[in-house]
PDB file of N, CA and C in Angstrom:
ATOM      1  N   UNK A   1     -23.812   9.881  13.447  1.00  0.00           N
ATOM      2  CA  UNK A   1     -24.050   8.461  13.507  1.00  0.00           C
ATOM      3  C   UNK A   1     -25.184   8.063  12.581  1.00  0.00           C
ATOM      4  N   UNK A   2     -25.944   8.966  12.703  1.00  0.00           N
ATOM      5  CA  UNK A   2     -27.815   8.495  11.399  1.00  0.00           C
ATOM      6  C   UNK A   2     -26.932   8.222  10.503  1.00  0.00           C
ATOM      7  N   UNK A   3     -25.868   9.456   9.870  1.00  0.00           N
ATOM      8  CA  UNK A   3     -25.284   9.663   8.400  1.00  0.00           C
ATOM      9  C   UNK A   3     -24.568   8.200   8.206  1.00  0.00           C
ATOM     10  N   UNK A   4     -23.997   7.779   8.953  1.00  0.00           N
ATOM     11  CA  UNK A   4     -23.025   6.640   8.742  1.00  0.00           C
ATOM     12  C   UNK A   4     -24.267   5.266   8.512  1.00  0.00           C
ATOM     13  N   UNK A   5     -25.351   5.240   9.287  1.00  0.00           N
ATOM     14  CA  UNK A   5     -26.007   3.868   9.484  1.00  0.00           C
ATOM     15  C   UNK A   5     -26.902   4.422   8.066  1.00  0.00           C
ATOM     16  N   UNK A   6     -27.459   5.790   7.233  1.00  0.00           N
ATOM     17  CA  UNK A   6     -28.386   5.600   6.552  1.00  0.00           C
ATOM     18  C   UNK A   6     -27.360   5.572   4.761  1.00  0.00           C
ATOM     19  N   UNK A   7     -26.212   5.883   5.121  1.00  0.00           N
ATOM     20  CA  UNK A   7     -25.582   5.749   3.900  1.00  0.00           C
ATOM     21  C   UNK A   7     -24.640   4.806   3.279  1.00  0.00           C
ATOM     22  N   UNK A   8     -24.428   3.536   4.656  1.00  0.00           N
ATOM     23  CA  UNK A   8     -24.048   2.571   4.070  1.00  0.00           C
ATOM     24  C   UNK A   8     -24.367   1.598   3.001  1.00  0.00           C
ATOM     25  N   UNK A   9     -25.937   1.360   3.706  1.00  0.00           N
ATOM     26  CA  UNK A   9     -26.710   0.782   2.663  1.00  0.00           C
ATOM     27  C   UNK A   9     -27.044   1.394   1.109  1.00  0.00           C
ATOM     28  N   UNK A  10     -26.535   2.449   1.222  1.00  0.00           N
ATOM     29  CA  UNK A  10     -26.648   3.436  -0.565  1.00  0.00           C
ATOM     30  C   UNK A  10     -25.207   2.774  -0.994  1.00  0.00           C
ATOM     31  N   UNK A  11     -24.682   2.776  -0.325  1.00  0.00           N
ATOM     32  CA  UNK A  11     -23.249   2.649  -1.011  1.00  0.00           C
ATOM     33  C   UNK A  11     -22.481   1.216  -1.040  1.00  0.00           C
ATOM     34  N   UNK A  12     -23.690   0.451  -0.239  1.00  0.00           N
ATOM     35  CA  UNK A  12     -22.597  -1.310  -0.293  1.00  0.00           C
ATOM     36  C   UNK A  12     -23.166  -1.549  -1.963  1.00  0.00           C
ATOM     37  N   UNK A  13     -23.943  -1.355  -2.651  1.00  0.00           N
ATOM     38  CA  UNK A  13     -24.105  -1.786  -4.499  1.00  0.00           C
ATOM     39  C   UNK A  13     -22.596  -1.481  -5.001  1.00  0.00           C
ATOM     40  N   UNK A  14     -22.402  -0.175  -4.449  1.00  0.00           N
ATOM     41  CA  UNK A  14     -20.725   0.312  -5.456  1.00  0.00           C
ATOM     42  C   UNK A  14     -19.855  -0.599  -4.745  1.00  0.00           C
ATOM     43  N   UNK A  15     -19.952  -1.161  -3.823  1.00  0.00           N
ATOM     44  CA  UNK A  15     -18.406  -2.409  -3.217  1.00  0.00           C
ATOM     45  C   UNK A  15     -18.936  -3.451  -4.686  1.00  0.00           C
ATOM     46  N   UNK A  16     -19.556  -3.900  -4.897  1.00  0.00           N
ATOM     47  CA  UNK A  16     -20.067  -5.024  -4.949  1.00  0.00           C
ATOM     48  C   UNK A  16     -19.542  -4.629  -7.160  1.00  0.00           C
ATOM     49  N   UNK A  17     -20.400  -4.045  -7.202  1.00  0.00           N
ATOM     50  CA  UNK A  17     -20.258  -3.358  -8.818  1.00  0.00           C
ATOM     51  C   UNK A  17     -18.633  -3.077  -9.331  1.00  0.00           C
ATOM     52  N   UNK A  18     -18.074  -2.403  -8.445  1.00  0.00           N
ATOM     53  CA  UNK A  18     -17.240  -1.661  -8.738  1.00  0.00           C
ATOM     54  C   UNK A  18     -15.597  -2.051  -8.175  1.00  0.00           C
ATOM     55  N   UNK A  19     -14.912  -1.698  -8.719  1.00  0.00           N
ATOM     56  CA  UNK A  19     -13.394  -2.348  -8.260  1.00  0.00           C
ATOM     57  C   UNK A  19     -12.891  -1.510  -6.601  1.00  0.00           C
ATOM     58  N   UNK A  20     -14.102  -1.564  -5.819  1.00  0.00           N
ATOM     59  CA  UNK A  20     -12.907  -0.014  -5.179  1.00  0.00           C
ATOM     60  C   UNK A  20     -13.090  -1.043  -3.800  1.00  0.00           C
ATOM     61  N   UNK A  21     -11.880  -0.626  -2.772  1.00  0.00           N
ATOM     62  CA  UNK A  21     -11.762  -1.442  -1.688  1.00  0.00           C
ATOM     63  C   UNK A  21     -13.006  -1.152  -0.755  1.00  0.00           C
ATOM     64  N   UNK A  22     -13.787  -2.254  -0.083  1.00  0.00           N
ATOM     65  CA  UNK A  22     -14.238  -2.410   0.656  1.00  0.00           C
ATOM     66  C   UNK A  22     -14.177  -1.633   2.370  1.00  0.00           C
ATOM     67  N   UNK A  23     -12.435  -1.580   2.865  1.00  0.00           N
ATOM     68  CA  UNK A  23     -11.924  -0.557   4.376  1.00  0.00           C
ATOM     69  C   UNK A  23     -12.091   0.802   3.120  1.00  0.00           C
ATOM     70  N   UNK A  24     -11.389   1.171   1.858  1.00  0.00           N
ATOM     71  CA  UNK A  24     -11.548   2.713   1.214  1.00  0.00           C
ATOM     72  C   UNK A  24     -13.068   3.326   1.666  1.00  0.00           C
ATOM     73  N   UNK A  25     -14.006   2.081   1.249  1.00  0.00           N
ATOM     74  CA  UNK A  25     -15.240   2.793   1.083  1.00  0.00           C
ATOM     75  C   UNK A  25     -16.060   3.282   2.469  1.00  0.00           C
ATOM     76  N   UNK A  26     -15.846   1.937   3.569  1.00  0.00           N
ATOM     77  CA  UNK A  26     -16.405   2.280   4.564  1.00  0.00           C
ATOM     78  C   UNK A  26     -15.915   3.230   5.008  1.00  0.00           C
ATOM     79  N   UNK A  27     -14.460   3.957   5.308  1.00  0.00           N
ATOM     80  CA  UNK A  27     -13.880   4.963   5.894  1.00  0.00           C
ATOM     81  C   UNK A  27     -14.321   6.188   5.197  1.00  0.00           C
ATOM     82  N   UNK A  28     -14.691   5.952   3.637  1.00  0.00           N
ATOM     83  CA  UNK A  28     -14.964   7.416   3.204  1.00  0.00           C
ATOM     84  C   UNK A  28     -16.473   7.688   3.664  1.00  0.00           C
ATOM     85  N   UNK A  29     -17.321   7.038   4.139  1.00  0.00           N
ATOM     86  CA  UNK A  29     -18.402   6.587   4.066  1.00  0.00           C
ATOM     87  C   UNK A  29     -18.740   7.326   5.692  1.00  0.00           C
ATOM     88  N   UNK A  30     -17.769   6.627   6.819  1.00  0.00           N
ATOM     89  CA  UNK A  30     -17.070   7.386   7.921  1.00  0.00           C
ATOM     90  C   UNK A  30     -16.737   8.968   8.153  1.00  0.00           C
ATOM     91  N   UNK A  31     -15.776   8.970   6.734  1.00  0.00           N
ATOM     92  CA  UNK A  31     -15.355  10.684   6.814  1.00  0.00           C
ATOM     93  C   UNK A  31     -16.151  11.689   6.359  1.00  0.00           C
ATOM     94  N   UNK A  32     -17.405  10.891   5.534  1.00  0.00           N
ATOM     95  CA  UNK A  32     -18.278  11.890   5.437  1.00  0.00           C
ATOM     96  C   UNK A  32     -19.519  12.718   6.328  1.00  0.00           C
ATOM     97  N   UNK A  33     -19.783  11.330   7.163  1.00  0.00           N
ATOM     98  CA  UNK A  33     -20.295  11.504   8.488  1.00  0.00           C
ATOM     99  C   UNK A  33     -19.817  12.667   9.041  1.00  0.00           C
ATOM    100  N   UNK A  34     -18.357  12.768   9.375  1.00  0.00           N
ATOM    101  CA  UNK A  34     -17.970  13.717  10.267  1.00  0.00           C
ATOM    102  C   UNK A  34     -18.554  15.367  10.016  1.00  0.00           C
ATOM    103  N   UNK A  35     -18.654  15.552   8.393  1.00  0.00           N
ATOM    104  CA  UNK A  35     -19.019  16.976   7.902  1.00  0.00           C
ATOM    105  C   UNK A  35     -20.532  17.230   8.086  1.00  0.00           C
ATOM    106  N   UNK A  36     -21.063  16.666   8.741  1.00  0.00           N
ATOM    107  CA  UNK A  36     -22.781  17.211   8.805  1.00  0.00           C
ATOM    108  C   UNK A  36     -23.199  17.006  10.224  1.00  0.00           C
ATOM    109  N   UNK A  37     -22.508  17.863  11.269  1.00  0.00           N
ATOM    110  CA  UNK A  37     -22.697  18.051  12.555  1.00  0.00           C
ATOM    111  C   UNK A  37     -23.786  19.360  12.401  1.00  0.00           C
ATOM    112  N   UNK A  38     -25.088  19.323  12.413  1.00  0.00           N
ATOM    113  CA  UNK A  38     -25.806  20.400  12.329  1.00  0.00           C
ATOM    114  C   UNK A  38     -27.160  20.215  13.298  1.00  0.00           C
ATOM    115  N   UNK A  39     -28.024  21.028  13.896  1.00  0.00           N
ATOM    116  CA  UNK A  39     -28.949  21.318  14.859  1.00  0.00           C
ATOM    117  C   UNK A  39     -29.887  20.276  14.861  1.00  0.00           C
ATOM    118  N   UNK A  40     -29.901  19.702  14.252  1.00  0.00           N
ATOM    119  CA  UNK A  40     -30.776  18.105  14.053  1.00  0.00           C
ATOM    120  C   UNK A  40     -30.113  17.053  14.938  1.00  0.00           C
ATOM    121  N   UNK A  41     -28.718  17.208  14.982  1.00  0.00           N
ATOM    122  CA  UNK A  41     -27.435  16.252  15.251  1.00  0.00           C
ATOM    123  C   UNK A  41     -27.816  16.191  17.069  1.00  0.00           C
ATOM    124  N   UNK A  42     -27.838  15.213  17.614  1.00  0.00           N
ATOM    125  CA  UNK A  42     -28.166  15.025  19.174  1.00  0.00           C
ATOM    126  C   UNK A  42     -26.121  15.614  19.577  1.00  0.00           C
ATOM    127  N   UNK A  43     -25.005  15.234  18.703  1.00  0.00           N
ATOM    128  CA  UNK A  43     -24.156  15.650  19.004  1.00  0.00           C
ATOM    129  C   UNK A  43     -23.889  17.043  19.246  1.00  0.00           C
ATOM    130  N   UNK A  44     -24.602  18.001  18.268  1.00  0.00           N
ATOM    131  CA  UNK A  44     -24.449  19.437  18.453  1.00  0.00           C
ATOM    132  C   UNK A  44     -25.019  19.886  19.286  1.00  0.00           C
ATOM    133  N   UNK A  45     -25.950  19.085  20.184  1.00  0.00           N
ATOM    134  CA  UNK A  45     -26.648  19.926  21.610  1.00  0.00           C
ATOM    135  C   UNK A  45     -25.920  19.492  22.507  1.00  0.00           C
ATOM    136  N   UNK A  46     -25.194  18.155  22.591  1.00  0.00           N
ATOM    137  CA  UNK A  46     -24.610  18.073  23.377  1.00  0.00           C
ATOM    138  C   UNK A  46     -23.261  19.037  24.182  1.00  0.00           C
ATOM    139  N   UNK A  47     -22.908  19.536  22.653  1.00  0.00           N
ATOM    140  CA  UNK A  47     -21.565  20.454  22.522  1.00  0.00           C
ATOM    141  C   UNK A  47     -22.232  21.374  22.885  1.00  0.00           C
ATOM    142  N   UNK A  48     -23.035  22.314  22.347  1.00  0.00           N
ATOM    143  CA  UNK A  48     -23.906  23.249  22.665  1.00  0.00           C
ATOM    144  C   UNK A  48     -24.060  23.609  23.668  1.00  0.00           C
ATOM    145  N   UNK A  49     -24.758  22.852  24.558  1.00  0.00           N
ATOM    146  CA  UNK A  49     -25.146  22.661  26.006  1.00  0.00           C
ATOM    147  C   UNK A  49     -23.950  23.055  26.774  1.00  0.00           C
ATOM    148  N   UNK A  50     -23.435  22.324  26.375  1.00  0.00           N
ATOM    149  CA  UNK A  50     -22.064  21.761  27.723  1.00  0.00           C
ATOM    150  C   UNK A  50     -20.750  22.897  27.195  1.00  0.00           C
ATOM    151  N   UNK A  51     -20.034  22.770  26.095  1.00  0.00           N
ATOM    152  CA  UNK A  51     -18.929  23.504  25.658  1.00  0.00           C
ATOM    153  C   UNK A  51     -19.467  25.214  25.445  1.00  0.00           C
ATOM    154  N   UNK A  52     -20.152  25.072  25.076  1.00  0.00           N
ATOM    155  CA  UNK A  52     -20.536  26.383  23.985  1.00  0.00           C
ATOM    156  C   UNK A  52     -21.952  27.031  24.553  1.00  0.00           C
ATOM    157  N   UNK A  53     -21.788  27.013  26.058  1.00  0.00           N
ATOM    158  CA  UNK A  53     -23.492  27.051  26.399  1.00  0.00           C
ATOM    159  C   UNK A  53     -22.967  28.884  27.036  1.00  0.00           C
ATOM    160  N   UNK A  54     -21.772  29.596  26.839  1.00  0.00           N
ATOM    161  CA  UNK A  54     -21.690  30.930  26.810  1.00  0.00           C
ATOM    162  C   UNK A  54     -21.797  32.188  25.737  1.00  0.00           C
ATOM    163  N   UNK A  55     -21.704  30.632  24.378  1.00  0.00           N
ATOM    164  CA  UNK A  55     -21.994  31.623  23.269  1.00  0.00           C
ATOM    165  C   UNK A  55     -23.191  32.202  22.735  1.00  0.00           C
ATOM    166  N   UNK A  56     -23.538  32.989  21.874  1.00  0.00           N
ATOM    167  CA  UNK A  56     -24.727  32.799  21.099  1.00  0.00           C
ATOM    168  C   UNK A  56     -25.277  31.751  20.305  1.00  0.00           C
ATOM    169  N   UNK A  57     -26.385  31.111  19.993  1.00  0.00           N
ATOM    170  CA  UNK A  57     -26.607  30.818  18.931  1.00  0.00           C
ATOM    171  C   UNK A  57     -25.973  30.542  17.364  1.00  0.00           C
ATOM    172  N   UNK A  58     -25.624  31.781  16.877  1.00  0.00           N
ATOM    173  CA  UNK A  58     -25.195  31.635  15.757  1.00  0.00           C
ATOM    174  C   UNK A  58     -23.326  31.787  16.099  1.00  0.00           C
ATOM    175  N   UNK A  59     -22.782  31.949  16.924  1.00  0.00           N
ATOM    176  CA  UNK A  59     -21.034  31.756  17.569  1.00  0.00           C
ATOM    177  C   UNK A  59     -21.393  30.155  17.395  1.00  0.00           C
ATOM    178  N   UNK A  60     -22.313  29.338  18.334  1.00  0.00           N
ATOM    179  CA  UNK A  60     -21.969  28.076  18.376  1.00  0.00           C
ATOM    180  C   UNK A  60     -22.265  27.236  16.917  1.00  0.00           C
ATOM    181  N   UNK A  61     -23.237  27.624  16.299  1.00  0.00           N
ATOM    182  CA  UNK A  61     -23.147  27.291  15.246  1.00  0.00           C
ATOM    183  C   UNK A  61     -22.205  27.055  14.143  1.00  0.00           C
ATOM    184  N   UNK A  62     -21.599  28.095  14.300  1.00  0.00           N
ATOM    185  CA  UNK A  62     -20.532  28.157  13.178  1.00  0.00           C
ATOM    186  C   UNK A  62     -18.978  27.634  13.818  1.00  0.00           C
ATOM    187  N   UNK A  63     -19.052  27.803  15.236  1.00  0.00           N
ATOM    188  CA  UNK A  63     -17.727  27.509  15.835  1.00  0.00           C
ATOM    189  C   UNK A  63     -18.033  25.204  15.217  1.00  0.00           C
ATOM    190  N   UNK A  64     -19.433  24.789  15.649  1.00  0.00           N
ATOM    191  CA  UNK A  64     -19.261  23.703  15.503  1.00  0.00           C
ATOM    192  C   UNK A  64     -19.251  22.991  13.925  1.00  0.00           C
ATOM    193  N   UNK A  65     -20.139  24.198  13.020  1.00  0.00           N
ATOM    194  CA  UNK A  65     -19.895  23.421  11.637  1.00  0.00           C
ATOM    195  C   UNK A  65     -18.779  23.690  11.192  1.00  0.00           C
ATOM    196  N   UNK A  66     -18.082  24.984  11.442  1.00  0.00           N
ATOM    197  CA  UNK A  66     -17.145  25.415  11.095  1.00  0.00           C
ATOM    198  C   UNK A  66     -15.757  24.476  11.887  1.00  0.00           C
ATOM    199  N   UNK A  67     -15.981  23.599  12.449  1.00  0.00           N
ATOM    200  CA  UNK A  67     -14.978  22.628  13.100  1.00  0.00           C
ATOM    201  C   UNK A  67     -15.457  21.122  12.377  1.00  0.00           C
ATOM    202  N   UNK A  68     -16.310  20.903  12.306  1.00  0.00           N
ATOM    203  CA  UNK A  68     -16.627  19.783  11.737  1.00  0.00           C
ATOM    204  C   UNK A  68     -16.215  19.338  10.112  1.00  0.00           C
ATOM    205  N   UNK A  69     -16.372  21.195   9.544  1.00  0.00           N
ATOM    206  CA  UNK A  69     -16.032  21.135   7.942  1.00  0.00           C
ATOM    207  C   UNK A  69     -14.496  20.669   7.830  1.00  0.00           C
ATOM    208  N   UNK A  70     -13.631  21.516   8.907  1.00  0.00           N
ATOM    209  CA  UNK A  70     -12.109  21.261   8.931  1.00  0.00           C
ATOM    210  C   UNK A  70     -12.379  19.925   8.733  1.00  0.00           C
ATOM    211  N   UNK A  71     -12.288  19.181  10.241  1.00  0.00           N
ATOM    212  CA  UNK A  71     -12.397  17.798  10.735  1.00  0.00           C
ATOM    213  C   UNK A  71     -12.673  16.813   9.068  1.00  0.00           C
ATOM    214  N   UNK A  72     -13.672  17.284   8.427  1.00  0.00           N
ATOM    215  CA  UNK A  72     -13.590  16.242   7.392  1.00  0.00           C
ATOM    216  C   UNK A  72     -13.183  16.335   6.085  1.00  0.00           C
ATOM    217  N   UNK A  73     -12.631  17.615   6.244  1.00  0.00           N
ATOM    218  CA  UNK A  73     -11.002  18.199   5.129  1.00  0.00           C
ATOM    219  C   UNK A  73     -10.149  16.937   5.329  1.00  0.00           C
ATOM    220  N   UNK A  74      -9.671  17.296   6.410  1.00  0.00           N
ATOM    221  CA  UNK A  74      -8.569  16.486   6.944  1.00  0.00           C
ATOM    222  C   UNK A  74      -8.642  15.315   6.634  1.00  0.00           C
ATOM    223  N   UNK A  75      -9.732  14.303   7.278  1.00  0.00           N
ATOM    224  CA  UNK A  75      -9.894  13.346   7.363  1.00  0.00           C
ATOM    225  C   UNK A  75      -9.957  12.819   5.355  1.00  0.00           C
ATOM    226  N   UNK A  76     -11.041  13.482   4.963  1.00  0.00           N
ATOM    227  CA  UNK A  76     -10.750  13.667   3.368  1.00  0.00           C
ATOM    228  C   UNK A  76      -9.212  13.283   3.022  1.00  0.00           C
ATOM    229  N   UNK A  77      -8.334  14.335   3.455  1.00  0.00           N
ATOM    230  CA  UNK A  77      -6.683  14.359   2.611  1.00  0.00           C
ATOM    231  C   UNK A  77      -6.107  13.588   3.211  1.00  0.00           C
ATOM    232  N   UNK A  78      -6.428  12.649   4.488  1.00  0.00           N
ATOM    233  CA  UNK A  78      -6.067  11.528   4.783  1.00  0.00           C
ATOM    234  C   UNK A  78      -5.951  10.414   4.076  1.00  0.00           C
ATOM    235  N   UNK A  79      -7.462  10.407   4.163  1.00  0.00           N
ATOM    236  CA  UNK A  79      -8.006   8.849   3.737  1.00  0.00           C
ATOM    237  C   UNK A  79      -7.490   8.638   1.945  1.00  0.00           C
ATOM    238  N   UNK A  80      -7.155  10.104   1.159  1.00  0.00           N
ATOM    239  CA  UNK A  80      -6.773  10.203   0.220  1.00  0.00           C
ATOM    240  C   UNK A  80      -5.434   9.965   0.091  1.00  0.00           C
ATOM    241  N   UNK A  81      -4.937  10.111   0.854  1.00  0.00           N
ATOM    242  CA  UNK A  81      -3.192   9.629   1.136  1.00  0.00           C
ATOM    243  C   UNK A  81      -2.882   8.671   1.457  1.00  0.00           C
ATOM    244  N   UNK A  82      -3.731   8.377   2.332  1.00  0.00           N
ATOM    245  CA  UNK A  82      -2.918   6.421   2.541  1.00  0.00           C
ATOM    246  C   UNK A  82      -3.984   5.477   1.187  1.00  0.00           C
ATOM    247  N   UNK A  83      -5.491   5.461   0.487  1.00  0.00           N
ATOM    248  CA  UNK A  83      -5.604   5.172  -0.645  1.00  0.00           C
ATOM    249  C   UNK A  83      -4.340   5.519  -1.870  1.00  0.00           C
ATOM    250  N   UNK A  84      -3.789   6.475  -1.596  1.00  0.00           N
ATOM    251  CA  UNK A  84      -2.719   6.763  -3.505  1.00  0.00           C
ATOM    252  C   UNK A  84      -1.646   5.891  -2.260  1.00  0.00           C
ATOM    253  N   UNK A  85      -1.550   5.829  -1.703  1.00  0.00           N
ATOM    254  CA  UNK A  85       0.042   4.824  -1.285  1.00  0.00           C
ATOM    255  C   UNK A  85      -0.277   3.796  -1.306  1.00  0.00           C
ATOM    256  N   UNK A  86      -1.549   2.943  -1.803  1.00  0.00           N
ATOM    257  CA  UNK A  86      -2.152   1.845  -1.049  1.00  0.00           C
ATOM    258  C   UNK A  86      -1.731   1.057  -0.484  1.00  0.00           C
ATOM    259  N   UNK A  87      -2.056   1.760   0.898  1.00  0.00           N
ATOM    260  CA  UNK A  87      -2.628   1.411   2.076  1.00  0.00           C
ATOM    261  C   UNK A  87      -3.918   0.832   2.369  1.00  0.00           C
ATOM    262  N   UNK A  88      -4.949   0.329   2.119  1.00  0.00           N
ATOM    263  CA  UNK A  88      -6.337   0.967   2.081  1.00  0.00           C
ATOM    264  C   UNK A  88      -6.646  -0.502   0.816  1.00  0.00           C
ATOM    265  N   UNK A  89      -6.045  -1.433   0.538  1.00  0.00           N
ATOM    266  CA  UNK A  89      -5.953  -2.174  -0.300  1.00  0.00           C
ATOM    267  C   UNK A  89      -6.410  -1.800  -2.294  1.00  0.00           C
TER     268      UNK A  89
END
């Protein structure tokens, strides 16, 4: 959530400058958020705690970045697929 509220404001100049859709940008802006779930993140203690509170340390670590990296693959070859069909204006 920080990632999404501290990188909008970097990135509303390129709506404004640049030809690219306004829903494209916020969603990529969104999907990038998803890839930086790391020990700083109030989300990863939560998981930690509660899901993953039988593993080690470094198991939960990697089980959660290592899920988060997927998560914003995906979301990546998404948001890249409905932009080339435009969808996404």
């Amino acid at each position: 959530m920080a990632t999404l509220a501290a990188a909008t404001p970097l990135v509303a100049p390129f709506l404004e400058s640049g030809n690219l859709s306004p829903t494209a940008t916020i969603l990529a802006v969104c999907v990038g958020s998803f890839t930086a779930v790391l020990p700083n993140d109030s989300f990863y203690w939560l998981v930690r705690q509660d899901a993953l509170a039988s593993r080690s340390e470094r198991a939960a670590l990697v089980a959660i970045s290592g899920g988060s990296i997927i998560q914003g693959m995906v979301a990546v070859i998404g948001l890249a697929g409905l932009y080339g069909l435009g969808l996404l204006g």
